[in-house]
PDB file of N, CA and C in Angstrom:
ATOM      1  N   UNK A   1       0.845  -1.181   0.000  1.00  0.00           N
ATOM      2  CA  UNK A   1       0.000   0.000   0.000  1.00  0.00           C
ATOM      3  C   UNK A   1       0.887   1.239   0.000  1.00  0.00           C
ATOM      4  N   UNK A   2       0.844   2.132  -1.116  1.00  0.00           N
ATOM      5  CA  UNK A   2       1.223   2.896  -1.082  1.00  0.00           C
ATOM      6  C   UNK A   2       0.475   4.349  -0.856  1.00  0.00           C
ATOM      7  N   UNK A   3       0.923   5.376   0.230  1.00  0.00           N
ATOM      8  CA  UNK A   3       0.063   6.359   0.369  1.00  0.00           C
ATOM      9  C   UNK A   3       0.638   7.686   0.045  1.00  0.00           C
ATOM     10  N   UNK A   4      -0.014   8.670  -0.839  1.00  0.00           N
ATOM     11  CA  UNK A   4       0.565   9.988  -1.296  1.00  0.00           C
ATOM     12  C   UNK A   4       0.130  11.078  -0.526  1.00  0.00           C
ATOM     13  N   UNK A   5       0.970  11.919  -0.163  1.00  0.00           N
ATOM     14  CA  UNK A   5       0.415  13.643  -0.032  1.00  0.00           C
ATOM     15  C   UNK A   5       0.550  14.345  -0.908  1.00  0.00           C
ATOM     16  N   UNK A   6      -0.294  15.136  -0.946  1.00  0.00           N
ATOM     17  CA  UNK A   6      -0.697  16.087  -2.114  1.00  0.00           C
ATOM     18  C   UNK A   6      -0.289  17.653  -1.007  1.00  0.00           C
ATOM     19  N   UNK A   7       0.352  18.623  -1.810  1.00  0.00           N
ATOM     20  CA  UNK A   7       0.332  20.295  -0.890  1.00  0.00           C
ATOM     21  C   UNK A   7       0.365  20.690  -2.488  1.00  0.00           C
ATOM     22  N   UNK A   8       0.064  22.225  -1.617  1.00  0.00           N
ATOM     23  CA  UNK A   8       0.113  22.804  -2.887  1.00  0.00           C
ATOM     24  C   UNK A   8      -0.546  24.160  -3.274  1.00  0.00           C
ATOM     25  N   UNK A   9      -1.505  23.004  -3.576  1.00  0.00           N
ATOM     26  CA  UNK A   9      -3.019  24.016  -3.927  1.00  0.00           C
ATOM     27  C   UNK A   9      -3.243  25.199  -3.440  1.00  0.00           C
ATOM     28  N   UNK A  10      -4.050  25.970  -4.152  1.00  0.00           N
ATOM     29  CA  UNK A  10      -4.449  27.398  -3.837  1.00  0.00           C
ATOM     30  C   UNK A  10      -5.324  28.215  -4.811  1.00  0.00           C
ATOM     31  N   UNK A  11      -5.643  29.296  -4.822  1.00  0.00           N
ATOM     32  CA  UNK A  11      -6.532  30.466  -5.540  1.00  0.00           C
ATOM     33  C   UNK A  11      -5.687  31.440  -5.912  1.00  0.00           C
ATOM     34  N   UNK A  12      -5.517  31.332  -7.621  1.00  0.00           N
ATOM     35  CA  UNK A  12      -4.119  31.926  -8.111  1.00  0.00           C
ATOM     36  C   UNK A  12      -5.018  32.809  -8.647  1.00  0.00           C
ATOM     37  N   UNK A  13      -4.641  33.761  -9.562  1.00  0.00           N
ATOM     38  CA  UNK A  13      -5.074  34.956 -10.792  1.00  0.00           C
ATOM     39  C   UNK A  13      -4.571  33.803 -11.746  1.00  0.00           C
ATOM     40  N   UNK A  14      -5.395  34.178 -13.453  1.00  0.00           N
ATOM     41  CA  UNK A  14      -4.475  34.049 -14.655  1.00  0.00           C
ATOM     42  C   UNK A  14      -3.301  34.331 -14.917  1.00  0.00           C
ATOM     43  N   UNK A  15      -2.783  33.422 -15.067  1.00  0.00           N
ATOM     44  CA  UNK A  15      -1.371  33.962 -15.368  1.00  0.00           C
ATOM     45  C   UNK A  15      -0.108  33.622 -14.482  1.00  0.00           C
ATOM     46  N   UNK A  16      -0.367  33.353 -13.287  1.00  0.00           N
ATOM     47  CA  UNK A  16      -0.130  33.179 -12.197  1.00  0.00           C
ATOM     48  C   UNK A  16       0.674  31.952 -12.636  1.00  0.00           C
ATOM     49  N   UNK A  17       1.527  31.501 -11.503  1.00  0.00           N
ATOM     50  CA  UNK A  17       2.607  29.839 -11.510  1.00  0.00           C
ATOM     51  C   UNK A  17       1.588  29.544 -10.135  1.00  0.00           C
ATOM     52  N   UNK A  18       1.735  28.174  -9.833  1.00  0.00           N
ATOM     53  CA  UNK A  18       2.037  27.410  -8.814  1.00  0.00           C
ATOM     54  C   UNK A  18       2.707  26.353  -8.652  1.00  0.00           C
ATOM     55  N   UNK A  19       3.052  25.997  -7.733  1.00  0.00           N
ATOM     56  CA  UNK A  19       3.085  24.094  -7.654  1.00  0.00           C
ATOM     57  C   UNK A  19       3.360  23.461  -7.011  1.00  0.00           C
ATOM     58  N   UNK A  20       2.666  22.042  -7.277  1.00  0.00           N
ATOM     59  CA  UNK A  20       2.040  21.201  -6.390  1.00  0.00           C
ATOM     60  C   UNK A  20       3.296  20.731  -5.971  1.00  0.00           C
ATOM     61  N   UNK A  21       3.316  19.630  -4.745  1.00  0.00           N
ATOM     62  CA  UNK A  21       4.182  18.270  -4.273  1.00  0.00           C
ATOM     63  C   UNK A  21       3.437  17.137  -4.355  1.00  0.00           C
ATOM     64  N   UNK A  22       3.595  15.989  -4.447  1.00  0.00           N
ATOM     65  CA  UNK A  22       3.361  14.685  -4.086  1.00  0.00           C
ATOM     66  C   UNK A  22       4.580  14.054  -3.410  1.00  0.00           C
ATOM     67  N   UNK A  23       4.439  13.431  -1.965  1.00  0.00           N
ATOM     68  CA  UNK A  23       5.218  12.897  -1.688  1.00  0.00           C
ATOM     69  C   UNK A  23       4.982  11.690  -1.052  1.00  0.00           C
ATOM     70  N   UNK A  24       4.939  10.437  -1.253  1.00  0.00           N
ATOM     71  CA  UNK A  24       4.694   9.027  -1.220  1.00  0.00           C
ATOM     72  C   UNK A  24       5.427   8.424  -0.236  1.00  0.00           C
ATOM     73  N   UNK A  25       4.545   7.173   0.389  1.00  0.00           N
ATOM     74  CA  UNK A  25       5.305   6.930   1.583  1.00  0.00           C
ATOM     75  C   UNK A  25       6.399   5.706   1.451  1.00  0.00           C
ATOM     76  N   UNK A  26       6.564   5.788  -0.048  1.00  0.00           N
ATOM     77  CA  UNK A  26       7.544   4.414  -0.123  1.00  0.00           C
ATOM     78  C   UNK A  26       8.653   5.380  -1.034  1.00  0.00           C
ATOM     79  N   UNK A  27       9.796   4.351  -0.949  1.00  0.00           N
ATOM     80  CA  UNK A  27      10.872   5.460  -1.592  1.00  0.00           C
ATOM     81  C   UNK A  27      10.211   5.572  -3.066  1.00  0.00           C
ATOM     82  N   UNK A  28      10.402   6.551  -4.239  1.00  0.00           N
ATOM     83  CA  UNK A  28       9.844   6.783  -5.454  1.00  0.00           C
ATOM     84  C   UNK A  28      10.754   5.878  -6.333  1.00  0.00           C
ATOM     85  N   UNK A  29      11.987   5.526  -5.955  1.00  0.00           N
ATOM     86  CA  UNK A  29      12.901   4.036  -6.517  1.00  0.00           C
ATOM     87  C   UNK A  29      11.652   2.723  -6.840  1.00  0.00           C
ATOM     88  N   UNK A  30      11.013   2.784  -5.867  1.00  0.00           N
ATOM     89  CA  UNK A  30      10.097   0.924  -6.189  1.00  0.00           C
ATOM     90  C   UNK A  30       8.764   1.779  -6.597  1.00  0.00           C
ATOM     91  N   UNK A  31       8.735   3.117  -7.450  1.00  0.00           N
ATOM     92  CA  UNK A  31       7.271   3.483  -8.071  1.00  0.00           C
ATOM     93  C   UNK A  31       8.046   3.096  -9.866  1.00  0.00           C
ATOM     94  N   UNK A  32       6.926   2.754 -10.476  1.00  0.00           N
ATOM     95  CA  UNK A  32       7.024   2.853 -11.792  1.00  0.00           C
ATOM     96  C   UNK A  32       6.734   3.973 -12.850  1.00  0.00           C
ATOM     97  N   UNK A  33       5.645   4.008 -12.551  1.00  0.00           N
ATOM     98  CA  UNK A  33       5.308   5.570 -13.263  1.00  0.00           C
ATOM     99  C   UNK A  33       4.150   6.264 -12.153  1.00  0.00           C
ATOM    100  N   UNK A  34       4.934   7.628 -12.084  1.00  0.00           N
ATOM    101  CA  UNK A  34       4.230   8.729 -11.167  1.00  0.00           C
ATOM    102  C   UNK A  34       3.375  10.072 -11.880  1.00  0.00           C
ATOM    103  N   UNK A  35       1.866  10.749 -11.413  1.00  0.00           N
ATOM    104  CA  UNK A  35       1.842  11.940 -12.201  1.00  0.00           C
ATOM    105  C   UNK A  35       1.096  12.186 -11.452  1.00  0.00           C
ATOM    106  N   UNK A  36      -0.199  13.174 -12.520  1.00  0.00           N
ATOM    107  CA  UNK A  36      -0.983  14.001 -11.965  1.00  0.00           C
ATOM    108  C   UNK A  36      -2.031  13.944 -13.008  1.00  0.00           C
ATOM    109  N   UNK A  37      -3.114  14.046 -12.599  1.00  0.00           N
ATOM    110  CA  UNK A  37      -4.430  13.638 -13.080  1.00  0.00           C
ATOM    111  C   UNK A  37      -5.185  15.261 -12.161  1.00  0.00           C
ATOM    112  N   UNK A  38      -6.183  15.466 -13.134  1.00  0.00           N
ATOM    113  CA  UNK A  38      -7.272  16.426 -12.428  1.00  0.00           C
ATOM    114  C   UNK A  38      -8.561  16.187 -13.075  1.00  0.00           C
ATOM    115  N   UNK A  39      -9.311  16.813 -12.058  1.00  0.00           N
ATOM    116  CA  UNK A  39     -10.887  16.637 -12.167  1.00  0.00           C
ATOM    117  C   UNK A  39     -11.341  17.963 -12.081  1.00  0.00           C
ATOM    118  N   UNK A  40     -12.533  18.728 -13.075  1.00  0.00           N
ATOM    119  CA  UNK A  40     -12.606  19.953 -12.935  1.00  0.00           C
ATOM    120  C   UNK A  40     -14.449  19.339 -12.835  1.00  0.00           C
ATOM    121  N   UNK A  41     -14.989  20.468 -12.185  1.00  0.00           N
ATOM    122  CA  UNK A  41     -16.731  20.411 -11.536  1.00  0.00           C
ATOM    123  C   UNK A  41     -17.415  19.731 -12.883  1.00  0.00           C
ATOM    124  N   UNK A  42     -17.905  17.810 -12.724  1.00  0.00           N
ATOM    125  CA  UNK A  42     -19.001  17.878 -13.812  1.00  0.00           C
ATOM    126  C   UNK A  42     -18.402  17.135 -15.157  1.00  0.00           C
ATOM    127  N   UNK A  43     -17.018  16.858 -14.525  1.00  0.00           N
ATOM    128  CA  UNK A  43     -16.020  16.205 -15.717  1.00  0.00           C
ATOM    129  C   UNK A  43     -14.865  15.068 -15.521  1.00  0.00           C
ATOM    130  N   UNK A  44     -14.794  14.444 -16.341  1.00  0.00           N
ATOM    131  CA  UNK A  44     -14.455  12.982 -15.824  1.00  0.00           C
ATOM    132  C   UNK A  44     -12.837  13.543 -15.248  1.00  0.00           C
ATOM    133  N   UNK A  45     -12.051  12.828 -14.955  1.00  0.00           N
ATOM    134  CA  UNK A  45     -10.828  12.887 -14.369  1.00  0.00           C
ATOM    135  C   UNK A  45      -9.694  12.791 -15.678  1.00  0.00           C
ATOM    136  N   UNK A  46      -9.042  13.570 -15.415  1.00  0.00           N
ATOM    137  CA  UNK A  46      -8.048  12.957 -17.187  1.00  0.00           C
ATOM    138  C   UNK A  46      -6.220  13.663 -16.725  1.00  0.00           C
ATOM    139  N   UNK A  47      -5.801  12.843 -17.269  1.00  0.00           N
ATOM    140  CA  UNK A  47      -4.418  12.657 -17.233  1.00  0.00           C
ATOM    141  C   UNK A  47      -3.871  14.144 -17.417  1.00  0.00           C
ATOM    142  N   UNK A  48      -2.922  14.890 -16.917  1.00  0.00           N
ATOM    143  CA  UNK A  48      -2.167  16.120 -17.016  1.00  0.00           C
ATOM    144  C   UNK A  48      -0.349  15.721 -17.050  1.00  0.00           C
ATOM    145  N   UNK A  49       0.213  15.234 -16.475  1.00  0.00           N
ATOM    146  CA  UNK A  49       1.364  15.134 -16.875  1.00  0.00           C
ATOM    147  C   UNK A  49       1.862  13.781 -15.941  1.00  0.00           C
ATOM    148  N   UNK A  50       2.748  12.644 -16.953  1.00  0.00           N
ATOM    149  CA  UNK A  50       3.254  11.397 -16.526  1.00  0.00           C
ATOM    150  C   UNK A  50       4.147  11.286 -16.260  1.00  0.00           C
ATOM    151  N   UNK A  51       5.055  10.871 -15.050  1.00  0.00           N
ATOM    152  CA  UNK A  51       6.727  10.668 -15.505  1.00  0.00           C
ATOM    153  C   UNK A  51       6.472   9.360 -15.582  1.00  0.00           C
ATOM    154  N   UNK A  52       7.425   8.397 -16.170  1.00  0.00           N
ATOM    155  CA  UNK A  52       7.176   7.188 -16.712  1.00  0.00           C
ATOM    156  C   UNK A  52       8.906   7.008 -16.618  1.00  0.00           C
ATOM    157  N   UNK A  53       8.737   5.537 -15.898  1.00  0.00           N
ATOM    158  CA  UNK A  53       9.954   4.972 -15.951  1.00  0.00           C
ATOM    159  C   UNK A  53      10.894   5.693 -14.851  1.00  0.00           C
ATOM    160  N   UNK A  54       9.910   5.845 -13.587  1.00  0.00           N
ATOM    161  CA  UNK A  54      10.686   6.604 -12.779  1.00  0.00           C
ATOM    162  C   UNK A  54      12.049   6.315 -12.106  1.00  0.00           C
ATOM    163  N   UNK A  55      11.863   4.900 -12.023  1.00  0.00           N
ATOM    164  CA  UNK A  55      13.611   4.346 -11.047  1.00  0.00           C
ATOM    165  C   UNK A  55      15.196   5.033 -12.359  1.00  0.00           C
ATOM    166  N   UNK A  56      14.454   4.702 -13.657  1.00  0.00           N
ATOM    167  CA  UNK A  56      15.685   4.982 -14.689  1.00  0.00           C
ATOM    168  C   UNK A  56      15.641   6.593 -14.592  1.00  0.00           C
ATOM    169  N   UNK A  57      14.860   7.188 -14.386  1.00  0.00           N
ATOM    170  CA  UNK A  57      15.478   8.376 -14.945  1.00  0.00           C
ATOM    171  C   UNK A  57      13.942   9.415 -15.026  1.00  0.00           C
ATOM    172  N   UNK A  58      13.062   8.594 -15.801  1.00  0.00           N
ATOM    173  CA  UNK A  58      12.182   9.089 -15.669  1.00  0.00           C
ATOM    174  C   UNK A  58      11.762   9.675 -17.212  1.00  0.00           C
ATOM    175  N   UNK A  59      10.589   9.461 -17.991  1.00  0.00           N
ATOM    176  CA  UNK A  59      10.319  10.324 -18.770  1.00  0.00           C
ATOM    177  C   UNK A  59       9.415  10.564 -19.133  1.00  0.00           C
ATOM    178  N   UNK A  60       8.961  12.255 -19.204  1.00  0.00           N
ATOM    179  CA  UNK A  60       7.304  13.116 -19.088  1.00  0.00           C
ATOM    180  C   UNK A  60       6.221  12.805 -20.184  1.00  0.00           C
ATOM    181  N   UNK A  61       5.880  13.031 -19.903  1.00  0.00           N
ATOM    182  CA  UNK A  61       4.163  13.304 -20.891  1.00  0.00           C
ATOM    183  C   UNK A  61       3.200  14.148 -21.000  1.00  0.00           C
ATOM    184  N   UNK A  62       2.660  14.691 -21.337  1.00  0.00           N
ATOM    185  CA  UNK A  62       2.119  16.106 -20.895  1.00  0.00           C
ATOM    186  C   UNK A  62       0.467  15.830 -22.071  1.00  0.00           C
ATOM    187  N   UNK A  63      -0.209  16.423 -21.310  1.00  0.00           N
ATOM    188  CA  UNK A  63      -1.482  16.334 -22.179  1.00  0.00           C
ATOM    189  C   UNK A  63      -1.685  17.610 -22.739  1.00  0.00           C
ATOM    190  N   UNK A  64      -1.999  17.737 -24.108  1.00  0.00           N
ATOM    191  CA  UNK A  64      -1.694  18.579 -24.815  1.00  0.00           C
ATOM    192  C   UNK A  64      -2.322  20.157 -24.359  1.00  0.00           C
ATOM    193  N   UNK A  65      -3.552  20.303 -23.392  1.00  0.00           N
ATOM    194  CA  UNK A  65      -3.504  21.443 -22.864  1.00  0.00           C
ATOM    195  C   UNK A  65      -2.526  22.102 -22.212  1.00  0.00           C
ATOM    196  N   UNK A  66      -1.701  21.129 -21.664  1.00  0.00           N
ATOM    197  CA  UNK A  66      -0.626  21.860 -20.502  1.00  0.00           C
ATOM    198  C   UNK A  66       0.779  22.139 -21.324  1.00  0.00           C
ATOM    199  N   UNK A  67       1.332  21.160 -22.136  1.00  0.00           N
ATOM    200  CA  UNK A  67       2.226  21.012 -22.515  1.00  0.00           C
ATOM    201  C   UNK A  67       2.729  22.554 -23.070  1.00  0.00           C
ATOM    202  N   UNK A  68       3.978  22.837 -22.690  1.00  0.00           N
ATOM    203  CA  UNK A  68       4.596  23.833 -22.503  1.00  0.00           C
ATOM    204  C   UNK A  68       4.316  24.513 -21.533  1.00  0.00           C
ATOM    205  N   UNK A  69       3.407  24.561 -20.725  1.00  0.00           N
ATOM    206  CA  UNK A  69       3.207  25.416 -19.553  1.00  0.00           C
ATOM    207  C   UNK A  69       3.402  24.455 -17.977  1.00  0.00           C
ATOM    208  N   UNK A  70       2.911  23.504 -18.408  1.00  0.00           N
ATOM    209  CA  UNK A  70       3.383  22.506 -17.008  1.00  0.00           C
ATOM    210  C   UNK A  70       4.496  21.666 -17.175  1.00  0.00           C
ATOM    211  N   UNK A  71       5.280  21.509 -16.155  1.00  0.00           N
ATOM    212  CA  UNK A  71       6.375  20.706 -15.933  1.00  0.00           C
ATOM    213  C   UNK A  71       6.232  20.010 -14.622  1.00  0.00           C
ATOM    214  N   UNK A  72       6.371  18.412 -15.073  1.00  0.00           N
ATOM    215  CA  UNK A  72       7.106  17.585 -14.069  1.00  0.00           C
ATOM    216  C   UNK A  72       7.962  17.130 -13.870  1.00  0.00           C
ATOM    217  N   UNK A  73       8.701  16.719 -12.214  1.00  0.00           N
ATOM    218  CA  UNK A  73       9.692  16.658 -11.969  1.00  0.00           C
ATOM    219  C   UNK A  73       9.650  16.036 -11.129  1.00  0.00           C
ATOM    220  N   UNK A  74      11.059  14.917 -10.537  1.00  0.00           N
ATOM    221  CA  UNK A  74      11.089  14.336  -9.388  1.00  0.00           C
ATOM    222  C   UNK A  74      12.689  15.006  -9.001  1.00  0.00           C
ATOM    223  N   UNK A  75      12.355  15.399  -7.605  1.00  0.00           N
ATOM    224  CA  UNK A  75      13.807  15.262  -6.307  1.00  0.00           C
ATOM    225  C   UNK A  75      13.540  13.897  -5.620  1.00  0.00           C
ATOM    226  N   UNK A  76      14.598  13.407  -6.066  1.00  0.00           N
ATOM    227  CA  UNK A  76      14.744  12.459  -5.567  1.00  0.00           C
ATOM    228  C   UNK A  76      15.794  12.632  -4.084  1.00  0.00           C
ATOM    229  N   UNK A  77      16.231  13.323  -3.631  1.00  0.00           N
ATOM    230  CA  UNK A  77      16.720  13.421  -2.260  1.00  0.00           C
ATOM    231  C   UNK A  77      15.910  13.696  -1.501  1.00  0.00           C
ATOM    232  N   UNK A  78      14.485  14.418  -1.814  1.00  0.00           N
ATOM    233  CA  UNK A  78      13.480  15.324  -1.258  1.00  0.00           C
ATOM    234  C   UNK A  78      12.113  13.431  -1.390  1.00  0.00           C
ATOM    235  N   UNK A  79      12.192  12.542  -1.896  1.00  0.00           N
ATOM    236  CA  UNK A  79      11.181  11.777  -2.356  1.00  0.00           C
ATOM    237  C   UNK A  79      10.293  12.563  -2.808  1.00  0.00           C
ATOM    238  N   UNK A  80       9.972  13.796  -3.855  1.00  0.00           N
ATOM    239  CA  UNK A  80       9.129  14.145  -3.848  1.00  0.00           C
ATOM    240  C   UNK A  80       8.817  14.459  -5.429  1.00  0.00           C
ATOM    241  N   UNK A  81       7.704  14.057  -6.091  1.00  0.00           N
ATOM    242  CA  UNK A  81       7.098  14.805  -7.090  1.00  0.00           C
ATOM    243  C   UNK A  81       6.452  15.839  -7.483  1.00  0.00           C
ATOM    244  N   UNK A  82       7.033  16.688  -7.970  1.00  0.00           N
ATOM    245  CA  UNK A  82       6.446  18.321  -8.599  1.00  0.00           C
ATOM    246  C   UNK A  82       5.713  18.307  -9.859  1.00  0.00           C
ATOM    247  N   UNK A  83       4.667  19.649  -9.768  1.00  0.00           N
ATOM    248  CA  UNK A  83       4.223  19.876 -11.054  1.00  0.00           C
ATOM    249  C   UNK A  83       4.369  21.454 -11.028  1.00  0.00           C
ATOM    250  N   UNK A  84       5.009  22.170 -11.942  1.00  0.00           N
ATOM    251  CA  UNK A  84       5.332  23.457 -11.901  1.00  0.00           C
ATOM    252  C   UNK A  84       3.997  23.754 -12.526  1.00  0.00           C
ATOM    253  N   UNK A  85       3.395  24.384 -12.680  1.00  0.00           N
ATOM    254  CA  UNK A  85       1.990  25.023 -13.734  1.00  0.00           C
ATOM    255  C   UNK A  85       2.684  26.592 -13.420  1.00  0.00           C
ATOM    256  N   UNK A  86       2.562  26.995 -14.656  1.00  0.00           N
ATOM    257  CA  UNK A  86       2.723  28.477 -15.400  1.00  0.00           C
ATOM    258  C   UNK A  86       1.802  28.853 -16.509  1.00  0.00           C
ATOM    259  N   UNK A  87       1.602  29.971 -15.845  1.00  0.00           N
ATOM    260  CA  UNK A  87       0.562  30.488 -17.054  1.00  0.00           C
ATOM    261  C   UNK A  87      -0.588  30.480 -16.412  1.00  0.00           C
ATOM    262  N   UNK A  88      -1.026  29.579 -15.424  1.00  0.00           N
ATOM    263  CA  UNK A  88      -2.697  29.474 -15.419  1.00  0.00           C
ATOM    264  C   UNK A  88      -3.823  30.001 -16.070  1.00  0.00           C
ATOM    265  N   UNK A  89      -4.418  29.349 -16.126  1.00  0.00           N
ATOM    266  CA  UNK A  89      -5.949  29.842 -16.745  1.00  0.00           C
ATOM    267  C   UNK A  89      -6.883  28.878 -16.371  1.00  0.00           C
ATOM    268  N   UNK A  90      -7.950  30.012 -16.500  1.00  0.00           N
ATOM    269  CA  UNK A  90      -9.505  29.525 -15.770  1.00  0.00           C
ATOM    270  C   UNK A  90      -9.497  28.024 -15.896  1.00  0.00           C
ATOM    271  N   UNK A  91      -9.200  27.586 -16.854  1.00  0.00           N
ATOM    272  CA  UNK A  91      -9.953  26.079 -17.447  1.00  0.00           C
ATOM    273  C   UNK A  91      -8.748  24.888 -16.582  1.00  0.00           C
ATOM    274  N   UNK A  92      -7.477  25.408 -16.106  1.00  0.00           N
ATOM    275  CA  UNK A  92      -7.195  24.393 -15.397  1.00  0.00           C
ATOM    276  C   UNK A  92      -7.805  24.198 -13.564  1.00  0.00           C
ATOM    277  N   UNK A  93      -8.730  25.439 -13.385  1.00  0.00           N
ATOM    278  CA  UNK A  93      -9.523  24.804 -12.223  1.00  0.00           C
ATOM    279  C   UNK A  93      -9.744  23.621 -11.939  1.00  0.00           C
ATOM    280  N   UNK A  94      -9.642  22.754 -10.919  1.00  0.00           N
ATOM    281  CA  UNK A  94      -9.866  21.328 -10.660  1.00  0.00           C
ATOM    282  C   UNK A  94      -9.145  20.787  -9.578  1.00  0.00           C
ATOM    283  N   UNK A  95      -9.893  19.908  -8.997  1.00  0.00           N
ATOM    284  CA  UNK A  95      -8.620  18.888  -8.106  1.00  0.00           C
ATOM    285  C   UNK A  95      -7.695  18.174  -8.640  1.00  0.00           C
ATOM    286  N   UNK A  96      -6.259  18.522  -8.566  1.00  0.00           N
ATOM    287  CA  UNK A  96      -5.536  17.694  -9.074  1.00  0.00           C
ATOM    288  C   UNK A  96      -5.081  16.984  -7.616  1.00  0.00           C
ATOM    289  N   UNK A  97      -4.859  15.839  -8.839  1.00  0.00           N
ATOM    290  CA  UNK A  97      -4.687  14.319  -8.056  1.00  0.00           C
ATOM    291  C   UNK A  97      -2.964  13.746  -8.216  1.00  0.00           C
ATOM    292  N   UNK A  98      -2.352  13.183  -7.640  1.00  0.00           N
ATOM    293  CA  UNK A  98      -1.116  12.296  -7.928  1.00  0.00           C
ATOM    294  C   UNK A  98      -1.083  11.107  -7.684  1.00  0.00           C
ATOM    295  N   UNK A  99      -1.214  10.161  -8.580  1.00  0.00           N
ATOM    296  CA  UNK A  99      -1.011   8.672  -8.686  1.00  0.00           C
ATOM    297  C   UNK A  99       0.453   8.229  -8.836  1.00  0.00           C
ATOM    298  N   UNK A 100       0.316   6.949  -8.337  1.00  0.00           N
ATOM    299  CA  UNK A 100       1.753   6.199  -8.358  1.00  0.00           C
ATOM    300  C   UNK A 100       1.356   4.392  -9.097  1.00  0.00           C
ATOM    301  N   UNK A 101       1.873   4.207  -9.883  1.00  0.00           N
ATOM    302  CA  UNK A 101       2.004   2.950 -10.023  1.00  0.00           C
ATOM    303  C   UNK A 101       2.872   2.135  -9.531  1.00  0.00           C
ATOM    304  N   UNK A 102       2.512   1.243  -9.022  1.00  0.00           N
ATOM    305  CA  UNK A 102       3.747   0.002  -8.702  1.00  0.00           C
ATOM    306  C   UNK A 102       3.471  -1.218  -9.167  1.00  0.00           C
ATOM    307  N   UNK A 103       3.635  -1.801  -9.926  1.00  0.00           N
ATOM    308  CA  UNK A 103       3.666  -3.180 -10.761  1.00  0.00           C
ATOM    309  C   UNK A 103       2.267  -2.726 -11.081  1.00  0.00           C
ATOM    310  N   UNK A 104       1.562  -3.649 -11.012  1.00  0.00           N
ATOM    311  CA  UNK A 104      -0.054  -3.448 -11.824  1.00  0.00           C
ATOM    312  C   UNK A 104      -0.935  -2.535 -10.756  1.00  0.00           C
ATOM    313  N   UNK A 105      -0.562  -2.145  -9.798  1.00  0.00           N
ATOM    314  CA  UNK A 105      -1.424  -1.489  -8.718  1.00  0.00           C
ATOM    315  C   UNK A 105      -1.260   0.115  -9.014  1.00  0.00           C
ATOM    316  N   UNK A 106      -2.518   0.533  -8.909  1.00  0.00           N
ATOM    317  CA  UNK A 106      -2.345   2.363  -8.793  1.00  0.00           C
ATOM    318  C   UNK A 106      -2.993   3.014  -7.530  1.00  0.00           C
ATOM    319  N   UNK A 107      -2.309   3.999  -7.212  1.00  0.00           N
ATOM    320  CA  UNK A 107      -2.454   4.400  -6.199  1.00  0.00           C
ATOM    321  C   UNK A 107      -3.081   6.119  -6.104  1.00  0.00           C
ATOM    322  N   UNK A 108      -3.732   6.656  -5.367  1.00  0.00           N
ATOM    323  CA  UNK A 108      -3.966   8.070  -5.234  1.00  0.00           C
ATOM    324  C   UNK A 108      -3.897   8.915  -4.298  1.00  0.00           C
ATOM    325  N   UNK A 109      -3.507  10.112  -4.272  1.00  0.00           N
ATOM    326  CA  UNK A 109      -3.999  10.563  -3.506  1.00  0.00           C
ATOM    327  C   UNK A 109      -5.152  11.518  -2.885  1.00  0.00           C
ATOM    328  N   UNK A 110      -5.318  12.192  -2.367  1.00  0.00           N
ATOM    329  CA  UNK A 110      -6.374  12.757  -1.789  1.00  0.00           C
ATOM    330  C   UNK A 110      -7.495  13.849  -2.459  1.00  0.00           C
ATOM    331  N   UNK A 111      -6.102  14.570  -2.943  1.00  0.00           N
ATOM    332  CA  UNK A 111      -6.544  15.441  -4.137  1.00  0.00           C
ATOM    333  C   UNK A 111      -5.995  17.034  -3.151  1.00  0.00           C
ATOM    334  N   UNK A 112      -5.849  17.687  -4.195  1.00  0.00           N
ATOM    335  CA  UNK A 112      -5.272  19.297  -3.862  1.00  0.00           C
ATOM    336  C   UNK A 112      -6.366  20.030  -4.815  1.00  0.00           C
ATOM    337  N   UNK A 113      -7.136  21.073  -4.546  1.00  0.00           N
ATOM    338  CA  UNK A 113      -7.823  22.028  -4.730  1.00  0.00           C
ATOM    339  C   UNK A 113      -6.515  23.161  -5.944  1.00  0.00           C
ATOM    340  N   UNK A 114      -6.938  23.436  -7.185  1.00  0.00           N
ATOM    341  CA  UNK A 114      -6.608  24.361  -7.478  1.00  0.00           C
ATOM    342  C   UNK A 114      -7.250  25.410  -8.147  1.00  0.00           C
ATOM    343  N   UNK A 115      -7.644  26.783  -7.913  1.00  0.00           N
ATOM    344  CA  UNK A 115      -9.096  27.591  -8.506  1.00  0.00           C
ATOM    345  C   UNK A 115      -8.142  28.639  -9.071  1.00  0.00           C
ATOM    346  N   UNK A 116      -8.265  28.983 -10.407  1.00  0.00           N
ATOM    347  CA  UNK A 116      -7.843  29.732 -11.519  1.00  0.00           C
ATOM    348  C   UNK A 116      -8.899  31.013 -11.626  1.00  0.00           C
ATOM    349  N   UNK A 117      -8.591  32.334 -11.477  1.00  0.00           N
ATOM    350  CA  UNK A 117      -9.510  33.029 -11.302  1.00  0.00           C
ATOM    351  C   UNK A 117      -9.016  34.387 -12.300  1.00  0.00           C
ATOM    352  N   UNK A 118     -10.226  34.613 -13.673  1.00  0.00           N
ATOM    353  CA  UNK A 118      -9.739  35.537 -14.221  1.00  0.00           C
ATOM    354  C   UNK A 118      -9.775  36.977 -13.825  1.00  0.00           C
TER     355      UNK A 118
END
């Protein structure tokens, strides 16, 4: 069982940066692929950015709304996963979420509040 914290969140302006942490209670060495998923009011949940292949090195994915404006990242001295968001805008309102895979199992966490306000 793996369990995540989510920090972060907040009530930015357009335009605005934030960003999140995820930090998992097992080292991020025995995760496979780590990210971030959000849910905005009324809409299914959908993928925002993947690292994949985390023990090697790690490599991103980005869903094409974010891409160029969000970045993920792991510190690995820190165990912790980042999502930089720049730029904001209204439409990324939503709970974002951070999942962890480990062999066939996925994991979540709680969810972080983020409200984009023009």
């Amino acid at each position: 069982q793996v369990q995540l914290v989510e920090s972060g969140g907040g009530h930015v302006q357009a335009g605005e940066p934030l960003r999140l942490s995820c930090v998992p209670s097992e080292s991020i060495f025995f995760i496979n692929d780590m990210g971030w998923y959000r849910q905005a009011p009324g809409k299914q949940r959908e993928q925002v950015a993947v690292m994949t292949r985390v023990p090697t090195g790690g490599t991103p994915n980005y869903a094409d709304s974010v891409a160029g404006r969000f970045i993920i990242s792991i510190d690995a001295a820190k165990n912790t996963l980042y999502l930089q968001m720049n730029n904001l805008r209204p439409d990324d309102t939503a709970v974002y979420y951070c999942n962890a895979k480990v062999l066939s199992r996925k994991y979540w966490g709680q969810g972080t509040q983020v409200i984009v306000s023009s």
